[in-house]
Structures are given as structure tokens and as C-alpha cells.
C-alpha atoms as a PDB file:
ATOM      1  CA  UNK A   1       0.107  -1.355 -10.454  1.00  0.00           C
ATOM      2  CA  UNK A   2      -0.079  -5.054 -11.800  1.00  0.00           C
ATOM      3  CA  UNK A   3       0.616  -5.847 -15.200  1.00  0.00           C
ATOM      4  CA  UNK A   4       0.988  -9.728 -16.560  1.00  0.00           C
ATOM      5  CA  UNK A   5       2.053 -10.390 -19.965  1.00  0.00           C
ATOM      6  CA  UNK A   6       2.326 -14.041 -21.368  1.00  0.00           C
ATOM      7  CA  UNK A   7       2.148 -15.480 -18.038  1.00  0.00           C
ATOM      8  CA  UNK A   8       2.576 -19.156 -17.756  1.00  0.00           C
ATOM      9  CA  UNK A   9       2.479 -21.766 -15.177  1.00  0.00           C
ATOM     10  CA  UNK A  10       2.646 -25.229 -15.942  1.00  0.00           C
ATOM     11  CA  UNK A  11       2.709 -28.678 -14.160  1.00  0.00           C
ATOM     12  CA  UNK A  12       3.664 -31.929 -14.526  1.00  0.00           C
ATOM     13  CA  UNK A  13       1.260 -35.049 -13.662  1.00  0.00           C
ATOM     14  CA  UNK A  14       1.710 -38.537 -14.453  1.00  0.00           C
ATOM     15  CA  UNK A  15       3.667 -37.800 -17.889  1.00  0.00           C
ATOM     16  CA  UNK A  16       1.032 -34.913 -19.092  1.00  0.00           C
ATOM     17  CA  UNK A  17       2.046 -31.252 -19.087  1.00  0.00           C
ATOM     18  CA  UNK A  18      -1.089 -29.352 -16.978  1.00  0.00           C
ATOM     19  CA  UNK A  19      -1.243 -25.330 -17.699  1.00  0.00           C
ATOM     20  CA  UNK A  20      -2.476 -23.943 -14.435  1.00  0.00           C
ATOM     21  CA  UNK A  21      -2.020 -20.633 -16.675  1.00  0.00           C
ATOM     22  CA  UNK A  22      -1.802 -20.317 -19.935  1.00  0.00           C
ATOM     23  CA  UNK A  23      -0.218 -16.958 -21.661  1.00  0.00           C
ATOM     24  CA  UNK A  24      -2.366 -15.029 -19.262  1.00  0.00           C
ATOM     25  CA  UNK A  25      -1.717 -11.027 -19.665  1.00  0.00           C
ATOM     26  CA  UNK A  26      -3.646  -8.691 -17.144  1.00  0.00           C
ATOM     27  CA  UNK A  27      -3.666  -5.299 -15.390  1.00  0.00           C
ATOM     28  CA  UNK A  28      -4.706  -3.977 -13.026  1.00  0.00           C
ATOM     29  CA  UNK A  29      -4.385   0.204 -11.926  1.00  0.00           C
ATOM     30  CA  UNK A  30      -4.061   1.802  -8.921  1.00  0.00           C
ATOM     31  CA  UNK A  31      -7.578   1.912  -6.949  1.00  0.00           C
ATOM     32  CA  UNK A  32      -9.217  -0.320  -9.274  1.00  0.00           C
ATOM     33  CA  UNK A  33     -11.628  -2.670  -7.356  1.00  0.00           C
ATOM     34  CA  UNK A  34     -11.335  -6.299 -10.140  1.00  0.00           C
ATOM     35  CA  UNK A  35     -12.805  -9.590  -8.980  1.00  0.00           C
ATOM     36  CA  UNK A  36     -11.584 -12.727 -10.515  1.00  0.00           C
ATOM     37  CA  UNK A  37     -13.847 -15.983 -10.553  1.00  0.00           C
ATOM     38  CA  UNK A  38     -14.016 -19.363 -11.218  1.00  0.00           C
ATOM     39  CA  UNK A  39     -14.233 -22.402 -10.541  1.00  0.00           C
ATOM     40  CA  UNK A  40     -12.329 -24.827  -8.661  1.00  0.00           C
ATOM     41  CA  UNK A  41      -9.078 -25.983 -10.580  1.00  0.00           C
ATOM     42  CA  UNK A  42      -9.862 -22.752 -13.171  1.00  0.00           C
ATOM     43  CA  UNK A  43      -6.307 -21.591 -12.154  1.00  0.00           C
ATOM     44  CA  UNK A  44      -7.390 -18.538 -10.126  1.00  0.00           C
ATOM     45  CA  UNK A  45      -5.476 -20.026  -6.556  1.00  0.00           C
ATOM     46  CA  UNK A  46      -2.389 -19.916  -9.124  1.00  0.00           C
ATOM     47  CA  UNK A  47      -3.006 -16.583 -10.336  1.00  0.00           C
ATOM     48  CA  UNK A  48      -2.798 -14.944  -6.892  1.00  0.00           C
ATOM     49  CA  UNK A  49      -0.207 -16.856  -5.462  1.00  0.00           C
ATOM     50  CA  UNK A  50       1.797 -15.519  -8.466  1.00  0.00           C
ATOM     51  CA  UNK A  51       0.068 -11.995  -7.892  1.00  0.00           C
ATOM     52  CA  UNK A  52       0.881 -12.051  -4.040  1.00  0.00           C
ATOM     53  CA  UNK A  53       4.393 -13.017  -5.094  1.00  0.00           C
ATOM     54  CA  UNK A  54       4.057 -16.515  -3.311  1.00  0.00           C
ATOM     55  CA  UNK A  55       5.170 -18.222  -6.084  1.00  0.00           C
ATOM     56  CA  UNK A  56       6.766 -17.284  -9.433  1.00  0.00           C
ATOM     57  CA  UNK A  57       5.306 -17.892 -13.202  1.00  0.00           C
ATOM     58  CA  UNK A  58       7.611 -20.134 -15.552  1.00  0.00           C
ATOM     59  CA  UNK A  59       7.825 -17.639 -18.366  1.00  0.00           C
ATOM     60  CA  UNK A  60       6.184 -14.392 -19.001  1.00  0.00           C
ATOM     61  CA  UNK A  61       6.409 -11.096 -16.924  1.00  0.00           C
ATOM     62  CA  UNK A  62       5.089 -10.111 -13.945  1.00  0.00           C
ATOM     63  CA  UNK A  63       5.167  -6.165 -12.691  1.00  0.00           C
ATOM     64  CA  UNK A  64       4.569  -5.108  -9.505  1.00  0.00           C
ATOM     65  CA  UNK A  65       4.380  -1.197  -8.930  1.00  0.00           C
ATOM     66  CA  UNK A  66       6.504  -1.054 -11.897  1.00  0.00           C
ATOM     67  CA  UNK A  67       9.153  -3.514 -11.107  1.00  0.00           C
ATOM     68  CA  UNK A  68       9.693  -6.830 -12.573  1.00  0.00           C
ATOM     69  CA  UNK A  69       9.128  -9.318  -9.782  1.00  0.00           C
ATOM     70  CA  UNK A  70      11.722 -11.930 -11.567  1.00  0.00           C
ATOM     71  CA  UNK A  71      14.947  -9.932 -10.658  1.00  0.00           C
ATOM     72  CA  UNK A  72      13.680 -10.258  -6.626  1.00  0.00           C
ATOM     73  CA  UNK A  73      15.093 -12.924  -4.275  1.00  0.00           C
ATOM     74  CA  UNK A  74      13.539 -14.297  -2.349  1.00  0.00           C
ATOM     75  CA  UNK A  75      14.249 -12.237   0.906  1.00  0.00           C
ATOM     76  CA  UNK A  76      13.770  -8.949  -1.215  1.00  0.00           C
ATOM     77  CA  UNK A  77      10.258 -10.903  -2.149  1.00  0.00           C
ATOM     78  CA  UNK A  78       9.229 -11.419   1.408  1.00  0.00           C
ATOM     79  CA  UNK A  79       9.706  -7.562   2.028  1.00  0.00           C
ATOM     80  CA  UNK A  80       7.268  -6.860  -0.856  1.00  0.00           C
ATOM     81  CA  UNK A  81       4.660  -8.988   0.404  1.00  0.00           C
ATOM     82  CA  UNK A  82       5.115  -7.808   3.734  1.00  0.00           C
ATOM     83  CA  UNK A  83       4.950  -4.219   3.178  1.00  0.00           C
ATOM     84  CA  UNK A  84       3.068  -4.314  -0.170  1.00  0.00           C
ATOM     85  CA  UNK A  85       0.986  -6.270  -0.232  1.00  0.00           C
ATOM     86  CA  UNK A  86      -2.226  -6.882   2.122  1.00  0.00           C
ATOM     87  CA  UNK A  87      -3.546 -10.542   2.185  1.00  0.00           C
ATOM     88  CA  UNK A  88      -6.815 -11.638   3.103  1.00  0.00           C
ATOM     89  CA  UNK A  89      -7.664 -15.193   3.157  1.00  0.00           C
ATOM     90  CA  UNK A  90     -10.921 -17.392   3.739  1.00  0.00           C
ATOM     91  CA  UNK A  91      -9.254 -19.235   6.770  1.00  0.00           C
ATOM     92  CA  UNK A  92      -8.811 -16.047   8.439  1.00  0.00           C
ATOM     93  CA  UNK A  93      -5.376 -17.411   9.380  1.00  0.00           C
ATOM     94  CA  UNK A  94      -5.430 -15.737  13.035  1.00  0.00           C
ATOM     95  CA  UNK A  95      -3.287 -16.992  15.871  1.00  0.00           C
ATOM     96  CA  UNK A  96      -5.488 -18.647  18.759  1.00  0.00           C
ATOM     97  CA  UNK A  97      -3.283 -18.051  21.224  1.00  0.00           C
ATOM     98  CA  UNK A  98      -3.237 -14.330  20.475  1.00  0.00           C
ATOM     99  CA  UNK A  99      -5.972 -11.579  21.214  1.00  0.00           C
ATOM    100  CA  UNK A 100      -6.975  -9.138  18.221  1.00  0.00           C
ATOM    101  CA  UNK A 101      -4.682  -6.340  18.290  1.00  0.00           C
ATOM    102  CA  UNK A 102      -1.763  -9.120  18.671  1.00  0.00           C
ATOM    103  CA  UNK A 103      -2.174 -10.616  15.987  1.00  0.00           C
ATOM    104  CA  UNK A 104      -2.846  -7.453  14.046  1.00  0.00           C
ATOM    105  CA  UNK A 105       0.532  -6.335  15.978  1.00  0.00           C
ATOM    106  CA  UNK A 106       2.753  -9.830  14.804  1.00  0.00           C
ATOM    107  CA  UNK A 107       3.377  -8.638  11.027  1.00  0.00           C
ATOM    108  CA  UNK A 108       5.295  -5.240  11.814  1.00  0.00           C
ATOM    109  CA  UNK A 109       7.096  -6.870  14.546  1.00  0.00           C
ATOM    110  CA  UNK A 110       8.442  -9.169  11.627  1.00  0.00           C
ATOM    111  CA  UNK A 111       8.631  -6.307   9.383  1.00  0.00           C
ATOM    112  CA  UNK A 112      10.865  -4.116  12.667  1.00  0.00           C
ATOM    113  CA  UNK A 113       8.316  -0.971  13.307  1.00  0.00           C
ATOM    114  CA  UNK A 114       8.682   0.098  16.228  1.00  0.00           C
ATOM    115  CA  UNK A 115       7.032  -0.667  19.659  1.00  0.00           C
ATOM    116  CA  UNK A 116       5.056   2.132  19.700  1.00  0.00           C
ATOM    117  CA  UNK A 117       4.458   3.069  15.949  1.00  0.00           C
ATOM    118  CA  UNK A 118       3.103  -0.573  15.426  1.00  0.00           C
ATOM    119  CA  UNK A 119       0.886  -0.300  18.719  1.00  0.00           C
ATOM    120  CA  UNK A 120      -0.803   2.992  16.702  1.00  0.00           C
ATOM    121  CA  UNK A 121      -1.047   1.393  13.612  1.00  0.00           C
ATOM    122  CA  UNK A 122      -2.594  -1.746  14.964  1.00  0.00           C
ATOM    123  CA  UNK A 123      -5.180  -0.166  17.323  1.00  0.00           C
ATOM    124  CA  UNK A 124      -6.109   2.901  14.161  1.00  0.00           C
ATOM    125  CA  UNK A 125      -6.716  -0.722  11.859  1.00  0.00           C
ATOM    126  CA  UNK A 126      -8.857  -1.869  14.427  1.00  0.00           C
ATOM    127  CA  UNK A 127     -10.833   0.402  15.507  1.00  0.00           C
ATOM    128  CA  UNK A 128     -11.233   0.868  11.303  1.00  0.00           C
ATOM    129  CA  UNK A 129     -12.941  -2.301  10.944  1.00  0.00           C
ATOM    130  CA  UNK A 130     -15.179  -1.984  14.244  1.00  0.00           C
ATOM    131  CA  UNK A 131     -12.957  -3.908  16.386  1.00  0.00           C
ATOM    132  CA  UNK A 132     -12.156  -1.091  18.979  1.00  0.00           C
ATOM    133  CA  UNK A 133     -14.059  -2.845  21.399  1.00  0.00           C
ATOM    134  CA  UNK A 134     -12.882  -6.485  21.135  1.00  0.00           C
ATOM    135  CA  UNK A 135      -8.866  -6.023  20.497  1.00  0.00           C
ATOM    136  CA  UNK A 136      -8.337  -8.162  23.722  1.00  0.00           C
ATOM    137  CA  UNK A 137     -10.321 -10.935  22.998  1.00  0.00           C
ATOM    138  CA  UNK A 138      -8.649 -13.709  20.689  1.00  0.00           C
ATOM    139  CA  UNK A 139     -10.372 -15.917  17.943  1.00  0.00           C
ATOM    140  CA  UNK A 140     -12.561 -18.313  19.613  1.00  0.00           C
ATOM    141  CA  UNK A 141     -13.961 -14.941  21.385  1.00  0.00           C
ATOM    142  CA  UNK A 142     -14.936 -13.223  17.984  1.00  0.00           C
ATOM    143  CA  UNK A 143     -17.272 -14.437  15.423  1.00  0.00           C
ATOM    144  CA  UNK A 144     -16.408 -15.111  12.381  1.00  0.00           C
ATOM    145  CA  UNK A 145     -17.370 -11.715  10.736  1.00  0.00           C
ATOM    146  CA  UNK A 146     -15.577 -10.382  13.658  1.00  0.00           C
ATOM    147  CA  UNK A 147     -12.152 -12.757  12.703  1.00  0.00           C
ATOM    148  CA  UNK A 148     -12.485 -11.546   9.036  1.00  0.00           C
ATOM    149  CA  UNK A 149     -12.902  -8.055  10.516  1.00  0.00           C
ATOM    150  CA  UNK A 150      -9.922  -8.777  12.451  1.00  0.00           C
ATOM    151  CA  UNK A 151      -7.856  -9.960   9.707  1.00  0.00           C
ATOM    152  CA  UNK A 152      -8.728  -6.996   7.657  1.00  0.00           C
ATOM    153  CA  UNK A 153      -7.544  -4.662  10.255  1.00  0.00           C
ATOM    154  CA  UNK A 154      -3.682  -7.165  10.190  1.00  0.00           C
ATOM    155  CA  UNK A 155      -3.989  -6.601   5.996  1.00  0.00           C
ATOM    156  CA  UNK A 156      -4.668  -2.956   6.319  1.00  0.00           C
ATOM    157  CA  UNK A 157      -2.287  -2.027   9.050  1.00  0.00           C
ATOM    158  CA  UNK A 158       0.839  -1.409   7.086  1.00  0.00           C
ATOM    159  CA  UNK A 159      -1.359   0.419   4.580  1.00  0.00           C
ATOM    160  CA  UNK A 160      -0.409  -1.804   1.951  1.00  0.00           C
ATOM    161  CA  UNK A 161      -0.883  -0.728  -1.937  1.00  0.00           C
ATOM    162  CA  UNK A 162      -2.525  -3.887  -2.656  1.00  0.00           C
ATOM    163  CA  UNK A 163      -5.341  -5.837  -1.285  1.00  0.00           C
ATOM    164  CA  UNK A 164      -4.967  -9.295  -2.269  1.00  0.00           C
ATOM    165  CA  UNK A 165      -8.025 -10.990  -0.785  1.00  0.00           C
ATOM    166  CA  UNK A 166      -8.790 -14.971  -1.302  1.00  0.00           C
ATOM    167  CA  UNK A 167     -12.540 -15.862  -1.209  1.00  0.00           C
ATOM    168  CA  UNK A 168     -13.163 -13.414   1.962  1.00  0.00           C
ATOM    169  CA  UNK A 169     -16.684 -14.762   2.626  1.00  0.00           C
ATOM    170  CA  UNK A 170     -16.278 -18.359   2.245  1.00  0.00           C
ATOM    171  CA  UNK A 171     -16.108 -19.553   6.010  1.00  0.00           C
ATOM    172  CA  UNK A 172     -19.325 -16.443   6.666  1.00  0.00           C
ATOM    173  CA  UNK A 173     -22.643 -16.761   6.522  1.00  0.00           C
ATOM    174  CA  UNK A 174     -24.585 -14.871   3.781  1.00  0.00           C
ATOM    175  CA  UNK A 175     -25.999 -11.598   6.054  1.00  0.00           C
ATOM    176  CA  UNK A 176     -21.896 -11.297   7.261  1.00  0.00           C
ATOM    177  CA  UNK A 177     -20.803 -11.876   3.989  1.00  0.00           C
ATOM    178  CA  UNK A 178     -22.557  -9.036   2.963  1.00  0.00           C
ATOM    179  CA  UNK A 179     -21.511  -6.852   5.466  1.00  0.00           C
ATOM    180  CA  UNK A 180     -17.738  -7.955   4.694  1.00  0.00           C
ATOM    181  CA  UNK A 181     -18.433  -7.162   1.170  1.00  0.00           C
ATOM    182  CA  UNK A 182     -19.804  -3.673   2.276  1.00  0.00           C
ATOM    183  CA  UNK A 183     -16.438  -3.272   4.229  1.00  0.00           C
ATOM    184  CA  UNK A 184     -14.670  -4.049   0.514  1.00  0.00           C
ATOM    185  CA  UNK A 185     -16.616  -1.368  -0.951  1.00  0.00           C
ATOM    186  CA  UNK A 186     -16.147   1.254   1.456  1.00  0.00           C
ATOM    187  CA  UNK A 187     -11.974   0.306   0.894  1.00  0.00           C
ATOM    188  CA  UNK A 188     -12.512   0.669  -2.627  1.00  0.00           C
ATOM    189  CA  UNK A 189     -13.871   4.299  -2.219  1.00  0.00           C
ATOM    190  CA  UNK A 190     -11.039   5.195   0.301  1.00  0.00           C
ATOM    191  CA  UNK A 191      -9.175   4.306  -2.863  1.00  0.00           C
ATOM    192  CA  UNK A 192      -7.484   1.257  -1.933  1.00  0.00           C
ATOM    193  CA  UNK A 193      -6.546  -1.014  -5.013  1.00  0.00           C
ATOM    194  CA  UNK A 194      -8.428  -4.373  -4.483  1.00  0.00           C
ATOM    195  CA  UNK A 195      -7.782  -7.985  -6.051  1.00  0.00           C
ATOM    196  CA  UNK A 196     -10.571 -10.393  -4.801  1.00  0.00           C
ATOM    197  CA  UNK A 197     -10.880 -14.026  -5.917  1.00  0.00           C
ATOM    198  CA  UNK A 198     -13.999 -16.098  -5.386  1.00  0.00           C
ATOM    199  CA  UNK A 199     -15.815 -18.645  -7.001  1.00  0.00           C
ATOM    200  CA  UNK A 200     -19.255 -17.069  -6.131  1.00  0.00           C
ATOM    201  CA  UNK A 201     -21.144 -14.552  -8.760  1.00  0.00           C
ATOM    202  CA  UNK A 202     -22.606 -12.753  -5.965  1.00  0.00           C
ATOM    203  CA  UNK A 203     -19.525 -11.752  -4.605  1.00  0.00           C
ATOM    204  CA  UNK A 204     -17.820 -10.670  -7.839  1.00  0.00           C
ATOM    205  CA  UNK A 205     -20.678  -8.396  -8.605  1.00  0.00           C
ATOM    206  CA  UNK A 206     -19.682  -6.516  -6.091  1.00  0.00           C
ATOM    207  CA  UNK A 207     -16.257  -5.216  -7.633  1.00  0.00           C
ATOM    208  CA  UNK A 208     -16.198  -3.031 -10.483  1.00  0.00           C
ATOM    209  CA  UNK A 209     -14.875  -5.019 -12.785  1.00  0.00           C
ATOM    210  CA  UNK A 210     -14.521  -8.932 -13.401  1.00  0.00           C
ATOM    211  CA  UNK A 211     -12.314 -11.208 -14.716  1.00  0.00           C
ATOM    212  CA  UNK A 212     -13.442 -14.775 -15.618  1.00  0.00           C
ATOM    213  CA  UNK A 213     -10.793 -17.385 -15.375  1.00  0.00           C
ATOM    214  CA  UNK A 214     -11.207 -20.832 -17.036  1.00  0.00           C
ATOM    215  CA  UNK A 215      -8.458 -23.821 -17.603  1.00  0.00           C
ATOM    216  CA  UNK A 216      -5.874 -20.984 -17.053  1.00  0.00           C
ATOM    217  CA  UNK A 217      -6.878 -18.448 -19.473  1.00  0.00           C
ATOM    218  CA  UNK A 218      -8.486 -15.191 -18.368  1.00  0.00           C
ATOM    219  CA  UNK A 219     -11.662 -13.297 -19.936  1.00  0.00           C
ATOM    220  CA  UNK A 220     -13.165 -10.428 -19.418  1.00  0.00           C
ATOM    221  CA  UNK A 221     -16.974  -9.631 -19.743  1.00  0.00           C
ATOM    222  CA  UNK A 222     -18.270 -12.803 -19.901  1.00  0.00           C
ATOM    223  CA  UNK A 223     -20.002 -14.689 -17.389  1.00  0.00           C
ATOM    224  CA  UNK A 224     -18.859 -17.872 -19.227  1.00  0.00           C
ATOM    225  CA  UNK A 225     -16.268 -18.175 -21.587  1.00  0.00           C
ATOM    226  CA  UNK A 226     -17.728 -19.254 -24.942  1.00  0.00           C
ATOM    227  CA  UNK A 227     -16.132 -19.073 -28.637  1.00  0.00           C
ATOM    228  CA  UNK A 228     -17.382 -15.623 -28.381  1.00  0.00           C
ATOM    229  CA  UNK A 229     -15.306 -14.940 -25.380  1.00  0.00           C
ATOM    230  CA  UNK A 230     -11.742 -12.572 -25.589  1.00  0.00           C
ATOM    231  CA  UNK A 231      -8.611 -13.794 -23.135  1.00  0.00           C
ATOM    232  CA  UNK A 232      -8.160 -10.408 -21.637  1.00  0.00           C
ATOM    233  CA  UNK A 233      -5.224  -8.541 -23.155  1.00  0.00           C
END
């Protein structure tokens, strides 16, 4: 499903060349369940904003469900990570002004399902995560395992073939972080293909396999990269 090879990303700060990612090469198959940590400024916000096809790499190839990402514009990009990809962030990202189900609705609006198609896919995502009983009620009306709830329901509506999800438990405390991280598992074994980033060891246990990133290269099976440690390949 995702395959890297070479990727690079570099900046430029006051004169000095900064690799956010650094000849990174990675895959990952369909219904694999991969966590990737580290720390802040490792590179992994740059790694999925290149894997969520928010930004592109400078060199190197990128394949998404075996198509190079490079030869999209960036309209034909926007369709892929409408209707391929499912994002799930730590802000939630939900629309105040909206109740549940409408803001699970907005995205296939965008994406030009139907009135009444979208109206059964957003209240089947709903009631999926739990949220059959609360689709009315908007944000400040949920807690915040409910919001995350919510915006898991908005990623899994269009039954994306990715879920790309950005520290999920970050704005939870630890008993609904768990039960968020339960919800993960449970879309693992339905056989969804899951990409989670985090910073937290706890959370990446979770996944079934994990990815260390430091100062933009990737390793696998390490908890910290060491002169022992091999870049993933």
C-alpha cells in the first residue's frame, strides 16, 4: 500500500541545509497496523504529511496503492486524500458550530455523495464508534473521547484504505486514551490498514509493528537508535 524509497525532505535555516528526512525508504501492506515514534523535531510530523499527501518529498519516491504520488496535481491529490485516505488528528479538528453527524456529513458533501448515501454512511460511522446516541450534539457537548470518537466516525466514513492517525490520544486522558487505543485495535482486526504517529511508547506498543524515527532517518526494532541500529529498508 505505501512504499518510500530514498525519501528526502530538506530545509533551509539561516544558511544551513536541515534534513527533516533523510533517504528514508518504508512500507507499509495492506492491513498492517505500524506505529511510528519519536520525538519532537525527529521528522515524524514530516513523514505523514508526505504520507497523507499534504506535502511532497524533494527527491525519492513515494507510492500510494501502487501509484507514484509525484505525477498527481494537486486537485487529483486532494481527491486521494479525500477518498483515500482517513485522517485522524490530536486536535480533533471538529467544527463547533456543527453537531456530530454534520461534521461527519461535511467531507462527502465536498467529495459530491449524495444526500442520502452520505446521510447512511455518516450515521453507520457513528453509530460504529458509539456515537448513535449523541450525533446531534456538537463539540462542546461531547467529551473529548467522545470528539475523538467523533472524528473517527468523519475518518472512517468514506471507508478509506488508509488510516493516517496523528498522536490520537494526546488531548485524552490516560483511561480514554486507552479506550481510543482499544477502538484502533478493534480497526486493525476489521482489517483496516493503520499509520499512527506518537511520541508516547505506550501508545506505539499497541500497533504491531514500530518504526523509530530519529533526525529524519527511520529504524526499525529499536527502542533507541544506537550504532547497532538498521534505517529500515
Amino acid at each position: 500500500m505505501i512504499e518510500m524509497k530514498d525519501v528526502v525532505k530538506r530545509y533551509t535555516l539561516g544558511g544551513e541545509t536541515i534534513y527533516a528526512l533523510d533517504h528514508v525508504s518504508l512500507r507499509v501492506r495492506p492491513g498492517e497496523y505500524v506505529a511510528v515514534i519519536g520525538p519532537s523535531g525527529s521528522g515524524k510530523s514530516t513523514l505523514m504529511n508526505i504520507i497523507g499527501c499534504l506535502d511532497q518529498a524533494d527527491s525519492g519516491t513515494y507510492i500510494l496503492n501502487g501509484k507514484p504520488i509525484k505525477k498527481y496535481r494537486e486537485r487529483q491529490l486532494a481527491r486521494i486524500r479525500n477518498r483515500q485516505i482517513g485522517f485522524i488528528f490530536q486536535g480533533f479538528n471538529l467544527l463547533p458550530k456543527l453537531s456530530a453527524f454534520e461534521n461527519v456529513e461535511l467531507p462527502m458533501i465536498y467529495q459530491g455523495i449524495g444526500a442520502r448515501k452520505r446521510k447512511k454512511m455518516a450515521k453507520e460511522a457513528l453509530e460504529r464508534v458509539g456515537l448513535g446516541e449523541r450525533m446531534k450534539h456538537r463539540p462542546n457537548q461531547l467529551s473529548g473521547g467522545q470528539q475523538q470518537r467523533c472524528a473517527i466516525a468523519r475518518a472512517l466514513a468514506v471507508k478509506p484504505s488508509l488510516i493516517l492517525a496523528d498522536e490520537p490520544t494526546g488531548n485524552l486522558d490516560t483511561r480514554t486514551g486507552r479506550e481510543i487505543m482499544q477502538m484502533f485495535k478493534e480497526l486493525h482486526e476489521a482489517g483496516n490498514t493503520i499509520v499512527l504517529i506518537t511520541h508516547d511508547n505506550k501508545v506505539a506498543q499497541c500497533a504491531e509493528r514500530i518504526i523509530r524515527i530519529e533526525d529524519g532517518k527511520l529504524y526499525e526494532n529499536q527502542e533507541v537508535p544506537d550504532d547497532d541500529a538498521v534505517p529500515v529498508v
